[in-house]
Protein backbone atom coordinates (compact mmCIF):
# COMPACT_ATOMS: atom_id res chain seq x y z
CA UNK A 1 6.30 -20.42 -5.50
CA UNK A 2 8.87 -19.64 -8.11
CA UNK A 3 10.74 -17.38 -5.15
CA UNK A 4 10.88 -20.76 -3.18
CA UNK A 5 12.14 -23.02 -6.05
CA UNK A 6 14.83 -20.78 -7.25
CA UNK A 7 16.34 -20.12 -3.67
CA UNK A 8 17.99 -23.25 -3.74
CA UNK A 9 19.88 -22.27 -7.19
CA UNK A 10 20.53 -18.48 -6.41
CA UNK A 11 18.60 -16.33 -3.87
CA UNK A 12 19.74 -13.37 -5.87
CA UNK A 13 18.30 -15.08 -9.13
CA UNK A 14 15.06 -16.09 -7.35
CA UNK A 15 14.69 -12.71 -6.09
CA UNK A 16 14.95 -10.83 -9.51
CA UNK A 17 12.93 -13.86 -11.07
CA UNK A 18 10.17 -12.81 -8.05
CA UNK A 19 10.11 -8.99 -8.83
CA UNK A 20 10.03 -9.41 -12.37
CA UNK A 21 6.56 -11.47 -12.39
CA UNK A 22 5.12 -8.89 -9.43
CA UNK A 23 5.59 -6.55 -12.25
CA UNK A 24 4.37 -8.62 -15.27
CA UNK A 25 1.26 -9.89 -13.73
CA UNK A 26 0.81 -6.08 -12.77
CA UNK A 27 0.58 -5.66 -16.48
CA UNK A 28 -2.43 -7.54 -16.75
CA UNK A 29 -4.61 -7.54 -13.54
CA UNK A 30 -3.83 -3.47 -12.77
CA UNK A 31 -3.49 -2.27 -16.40
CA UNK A 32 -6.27 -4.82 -18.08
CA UNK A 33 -8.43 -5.94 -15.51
CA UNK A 34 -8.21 -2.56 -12.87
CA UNK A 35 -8.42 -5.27 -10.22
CA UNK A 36 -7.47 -3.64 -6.39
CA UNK A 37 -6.33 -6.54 -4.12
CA UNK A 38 -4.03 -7.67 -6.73
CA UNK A 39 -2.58 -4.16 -7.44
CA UNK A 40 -2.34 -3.95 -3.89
CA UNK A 41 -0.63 -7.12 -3.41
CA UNK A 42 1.41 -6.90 -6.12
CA UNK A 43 2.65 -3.47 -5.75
CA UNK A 44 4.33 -4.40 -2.12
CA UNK A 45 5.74 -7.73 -3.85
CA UNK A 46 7.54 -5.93 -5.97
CA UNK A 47 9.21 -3.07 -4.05
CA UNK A 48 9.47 -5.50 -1.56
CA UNK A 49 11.35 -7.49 -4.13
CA UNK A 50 13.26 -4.89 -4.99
CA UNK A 51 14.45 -4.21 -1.27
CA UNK A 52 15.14 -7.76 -0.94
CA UNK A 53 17.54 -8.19 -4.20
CA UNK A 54 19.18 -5.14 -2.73
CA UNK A 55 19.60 -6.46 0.57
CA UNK A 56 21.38 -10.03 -1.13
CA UNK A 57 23.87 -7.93 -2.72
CA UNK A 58 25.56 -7.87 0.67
CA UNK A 59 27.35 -10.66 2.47
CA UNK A 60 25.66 -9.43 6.21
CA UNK A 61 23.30 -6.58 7.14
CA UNK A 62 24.42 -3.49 7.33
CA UNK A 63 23.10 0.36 7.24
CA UNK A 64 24.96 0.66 4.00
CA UNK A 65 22.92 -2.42 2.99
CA UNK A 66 19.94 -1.04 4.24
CA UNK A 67 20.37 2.50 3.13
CA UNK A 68 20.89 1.15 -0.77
CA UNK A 69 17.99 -1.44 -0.57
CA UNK A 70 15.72 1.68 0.51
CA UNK A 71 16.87 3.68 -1.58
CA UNK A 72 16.09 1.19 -4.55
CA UNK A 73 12.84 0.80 -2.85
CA UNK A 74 11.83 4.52 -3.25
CA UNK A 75 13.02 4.20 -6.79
CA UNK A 76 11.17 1.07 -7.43
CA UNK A 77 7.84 2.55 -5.84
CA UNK A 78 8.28 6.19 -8.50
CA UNK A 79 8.69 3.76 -11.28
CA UNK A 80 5.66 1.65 -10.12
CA UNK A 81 3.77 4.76 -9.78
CA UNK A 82 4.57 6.06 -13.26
CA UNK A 83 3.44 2.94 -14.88
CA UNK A 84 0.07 1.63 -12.50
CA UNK A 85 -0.57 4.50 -11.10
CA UNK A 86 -2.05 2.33 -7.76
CA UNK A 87 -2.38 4.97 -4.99
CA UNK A 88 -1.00 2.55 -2.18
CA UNK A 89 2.40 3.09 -4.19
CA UNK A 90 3.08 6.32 -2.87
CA UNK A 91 2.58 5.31 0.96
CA UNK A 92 4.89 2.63 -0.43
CA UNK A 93 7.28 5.21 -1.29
CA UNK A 94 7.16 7.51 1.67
CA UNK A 95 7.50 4.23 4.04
CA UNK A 96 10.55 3.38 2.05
CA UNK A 97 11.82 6.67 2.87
CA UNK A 98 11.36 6.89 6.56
CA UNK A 99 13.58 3.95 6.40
CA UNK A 100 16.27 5.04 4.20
CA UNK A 101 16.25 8.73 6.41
CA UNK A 102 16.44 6.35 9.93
CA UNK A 103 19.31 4.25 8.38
CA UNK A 104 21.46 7.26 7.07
CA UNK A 105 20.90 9.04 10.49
CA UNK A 106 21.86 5.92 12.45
CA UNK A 107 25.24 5.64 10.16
CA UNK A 108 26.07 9.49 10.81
CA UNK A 109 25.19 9.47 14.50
CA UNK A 110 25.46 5.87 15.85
CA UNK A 111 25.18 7.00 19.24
CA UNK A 112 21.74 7.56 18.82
CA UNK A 113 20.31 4.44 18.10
CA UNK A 114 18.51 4.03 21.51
CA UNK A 115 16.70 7.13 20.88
CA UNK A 116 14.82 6.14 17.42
CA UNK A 117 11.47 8.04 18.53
CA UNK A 118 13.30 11.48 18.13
CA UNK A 119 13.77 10.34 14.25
CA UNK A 120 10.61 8.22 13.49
CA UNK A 121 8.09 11.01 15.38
CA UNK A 122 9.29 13.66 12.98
CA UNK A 123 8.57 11.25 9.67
CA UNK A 124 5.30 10.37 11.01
CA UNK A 125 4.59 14.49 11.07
CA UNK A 126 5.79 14.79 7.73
CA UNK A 127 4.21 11.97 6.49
CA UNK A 128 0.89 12.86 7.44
CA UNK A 129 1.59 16.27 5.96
CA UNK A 130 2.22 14.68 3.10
CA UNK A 131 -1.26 13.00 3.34
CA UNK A 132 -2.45 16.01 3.85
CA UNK A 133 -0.79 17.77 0.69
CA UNK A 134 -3.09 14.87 -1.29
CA UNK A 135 -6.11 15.71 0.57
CA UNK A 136 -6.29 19.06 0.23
CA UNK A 137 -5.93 18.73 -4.03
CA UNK A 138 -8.98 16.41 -3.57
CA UNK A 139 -11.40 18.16 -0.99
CA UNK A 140 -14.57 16.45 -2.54
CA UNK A 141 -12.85 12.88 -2.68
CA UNK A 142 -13.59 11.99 -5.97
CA UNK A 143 -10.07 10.84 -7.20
CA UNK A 144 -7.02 8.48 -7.03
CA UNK A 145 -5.57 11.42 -4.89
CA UNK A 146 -8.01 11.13 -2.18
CA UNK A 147 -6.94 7.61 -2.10
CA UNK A 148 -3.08 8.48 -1.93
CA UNK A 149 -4.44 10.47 1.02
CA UNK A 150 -5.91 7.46 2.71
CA UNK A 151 -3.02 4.76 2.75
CA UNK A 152 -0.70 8.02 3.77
CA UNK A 153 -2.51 8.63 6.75
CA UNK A 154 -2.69 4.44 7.48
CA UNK A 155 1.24 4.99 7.64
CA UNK A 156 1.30 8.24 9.07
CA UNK A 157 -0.46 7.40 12.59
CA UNK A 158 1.51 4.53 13.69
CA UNK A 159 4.87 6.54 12.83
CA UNK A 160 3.73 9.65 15.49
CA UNK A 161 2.19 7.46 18.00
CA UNK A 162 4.81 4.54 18.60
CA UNK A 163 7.43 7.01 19.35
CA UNK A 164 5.07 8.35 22.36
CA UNK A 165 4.29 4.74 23.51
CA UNK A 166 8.25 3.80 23.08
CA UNK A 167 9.32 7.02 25.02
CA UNK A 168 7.08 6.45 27.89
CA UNK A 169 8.12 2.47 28.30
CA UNK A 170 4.67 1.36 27.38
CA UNK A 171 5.80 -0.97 25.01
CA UNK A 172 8.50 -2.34 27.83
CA UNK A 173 5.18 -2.67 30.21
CA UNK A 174 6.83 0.39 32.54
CA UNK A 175 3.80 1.93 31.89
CA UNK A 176 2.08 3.81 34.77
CA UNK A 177 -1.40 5.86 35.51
CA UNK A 178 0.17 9.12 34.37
CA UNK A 179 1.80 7.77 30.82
CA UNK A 180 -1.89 6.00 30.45
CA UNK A 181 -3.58 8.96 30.60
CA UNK A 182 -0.95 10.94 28.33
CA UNK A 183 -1.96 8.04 25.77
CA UNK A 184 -5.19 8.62 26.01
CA UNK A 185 -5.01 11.84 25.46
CA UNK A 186 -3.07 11.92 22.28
CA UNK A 187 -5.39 9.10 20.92
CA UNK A 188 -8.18 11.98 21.62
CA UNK A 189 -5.96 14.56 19.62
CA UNK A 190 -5.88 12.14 17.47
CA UNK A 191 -9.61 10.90 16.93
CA UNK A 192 -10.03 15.05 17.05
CA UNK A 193 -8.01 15.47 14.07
CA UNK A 194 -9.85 12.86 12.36
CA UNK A 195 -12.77 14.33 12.65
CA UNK A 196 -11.71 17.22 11.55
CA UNK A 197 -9.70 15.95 8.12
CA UNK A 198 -12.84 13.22 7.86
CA UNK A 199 -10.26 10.40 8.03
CA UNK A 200 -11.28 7.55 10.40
CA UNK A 201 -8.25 5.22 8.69
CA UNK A 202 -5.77 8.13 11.12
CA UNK A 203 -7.47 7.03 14.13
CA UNK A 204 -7.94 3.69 13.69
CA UNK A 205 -4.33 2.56 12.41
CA UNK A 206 -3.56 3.87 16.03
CA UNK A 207 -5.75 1.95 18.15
CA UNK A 208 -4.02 -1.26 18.52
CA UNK A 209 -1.48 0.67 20.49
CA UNK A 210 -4.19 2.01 22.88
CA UNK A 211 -5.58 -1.00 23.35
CA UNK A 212 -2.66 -2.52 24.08
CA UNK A 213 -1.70 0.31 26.87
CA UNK A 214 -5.52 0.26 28.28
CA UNK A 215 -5.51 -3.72 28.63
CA UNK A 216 -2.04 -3.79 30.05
CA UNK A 217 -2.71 -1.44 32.53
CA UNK A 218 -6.00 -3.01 33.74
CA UNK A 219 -3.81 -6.60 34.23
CA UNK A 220 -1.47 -4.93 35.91
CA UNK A 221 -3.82 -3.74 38.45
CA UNK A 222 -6.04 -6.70 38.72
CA UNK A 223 -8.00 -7.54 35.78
CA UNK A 224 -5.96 -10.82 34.45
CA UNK A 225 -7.69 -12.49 31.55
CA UNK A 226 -9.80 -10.12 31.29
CA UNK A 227 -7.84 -7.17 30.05
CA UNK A 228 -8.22 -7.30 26.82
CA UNK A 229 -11.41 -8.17 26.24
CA UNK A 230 -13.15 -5.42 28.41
CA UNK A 231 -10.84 -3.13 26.81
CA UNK A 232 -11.90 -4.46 23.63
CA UNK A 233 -15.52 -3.75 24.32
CA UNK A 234 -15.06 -0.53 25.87
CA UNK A 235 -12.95 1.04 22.80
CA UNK A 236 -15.53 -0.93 20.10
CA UNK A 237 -18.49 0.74 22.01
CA UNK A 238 -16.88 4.60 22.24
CA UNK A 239 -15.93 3.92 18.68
CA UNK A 240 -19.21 2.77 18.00
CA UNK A 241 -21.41 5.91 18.91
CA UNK A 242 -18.71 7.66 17.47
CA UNK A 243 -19.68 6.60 14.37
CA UNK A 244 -22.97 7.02 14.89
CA UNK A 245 -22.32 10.77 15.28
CA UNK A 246 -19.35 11.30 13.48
CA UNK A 247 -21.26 13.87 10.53
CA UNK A 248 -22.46 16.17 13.51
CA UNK A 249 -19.47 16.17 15.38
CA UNK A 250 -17.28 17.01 12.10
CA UNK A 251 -19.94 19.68 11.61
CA UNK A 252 -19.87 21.16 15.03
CA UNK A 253 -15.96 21.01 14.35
CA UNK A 254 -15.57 22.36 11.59
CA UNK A 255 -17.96 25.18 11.65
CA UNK A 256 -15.10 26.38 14.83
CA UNK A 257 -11.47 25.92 12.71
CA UNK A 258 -10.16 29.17 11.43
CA UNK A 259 -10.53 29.67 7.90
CA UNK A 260 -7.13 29.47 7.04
CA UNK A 261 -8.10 25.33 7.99
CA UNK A 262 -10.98 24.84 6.50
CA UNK A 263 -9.95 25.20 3.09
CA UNK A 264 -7.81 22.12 3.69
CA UNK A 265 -10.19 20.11 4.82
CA UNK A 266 -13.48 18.48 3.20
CA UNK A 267 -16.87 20.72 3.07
CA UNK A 268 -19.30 19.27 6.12
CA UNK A 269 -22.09 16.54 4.80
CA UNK A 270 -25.40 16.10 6.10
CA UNK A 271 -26.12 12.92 6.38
């Protein structure tokens, strides 16, 4: 409300008025009251914030505008951490600096700005190497680091699997049987590897994309109004028994990895 108010005065003002409150109320209802949603809430407000001021600073947009504002973003999100602590602020963080890597590789090589999946499927790689880096100090998940882990890998899936979908035209509806089937397959890597790591949040953040390819296709070949909704169904129900199974599959998957793996990953439950 106050960010609304003080636009008409100064949208820089308002903006720095915003981000100071994200980071005063954080004082009470993170420090005080250890209270999740609004830590949550009010950790994106104010690196958000902070991005935004940035971004005023400069008459148009720009990648020199948006290299600075991320850059203040990843500074904002260390100083956040330092202070709160909230595990979301280091997914925070590494999203800020996907963007701030994309922008300064766009200004250096401005040719390449039709090919952003050659940039944005690396990050997603490193980023959920990054996730894994957490999850492997916290193998019994009993931490704040096993819950960096988790909003890393929430970033870390759409960043690898976009790329795919933008590369084969899916997301232009050029898709055909053959890219289909290349999605699904990746989506099984995928669910594989989440098995493996125990992390359903890295195979779920990429489902919407599946769905979408699945329920496109299916229109395209008949099924109008339909699509989505027997997609839907059919996903939800794999998914479903998944779950139901998920312990013995991790343990008949795990008990296979080479060793060298398994001491990344978390012990097998019976359940």
């Amino acid at each position: 409300s106050t960010l609304w108010m003080l636009k008409g005065i100064n949208n820089t003002l308002a903006l720095l008025v915003f981000t100071a409150l994200s980071w005063w109320l954080s004082e009470f209802f993170v420090l005080k009251r250890k209270m999740a949603l609004p830590a949550i809430v009010l950790l994106l407000s104010f690196v958000g914030g902070i991005f935004s001021t940035a971004m005023s600073l400069f008459p148009s947009v720009s990648e020199l505008a948006v290299i600075l504002a991320a850059g203040s973003a990843i500074l904002a999100a260390y100083v956040h951490w330092l202070r709160f602590k909230v595990p979301i602020t280091v997914a925070a963080g590494a999203a800020a600096t996907v963007g701030f890597v994309v922008s300064t590789i766009l200004s250096i090589f401005p040719g390449i700005n039709d090919s952003m999946e050659f940039i944005l499927f690396p990050c997603g790689v490193a980023t959920f190497l990054f996730a894994m880096y957490w999850d492997a100090s916290d193998r019994s998940r009993t931490s704040y680091r096993s819950d960096v882990a988790f909003w890393l890998h929430l970033l870390s899936a759409p960043l690898i699997i976009h790329p795919v979908f933008s590369s084969l035209g899916i997301l232009n509806n050029n898709q055909s049987m053959g890219s289909v089937v290349v999605v699904i397959l990746l989506y099984v890597l995928m669910t594989v590897v989440s098995i493996a790591i125990d992390r359903r949040a890295f195979m779920v953040s990429s489902l919407v994309y599946v769905l979408f390819a699945l329920s496109t296709l299916i229109k395209n070949y008949g099924g109008v109004g339909s699509s989505f909704a027997f997609t839907g169904a059919a996903m939800g129900g794999m998914l479903l028994v998944l779950s139901a199974f998920w312990h013995r599959a991790r343990a008949y998957l795990v008990s296979r990895l080479p060793a060298q793996f398994k001491r990344y990953v978390p012990a097998v439950t019976t359940k």
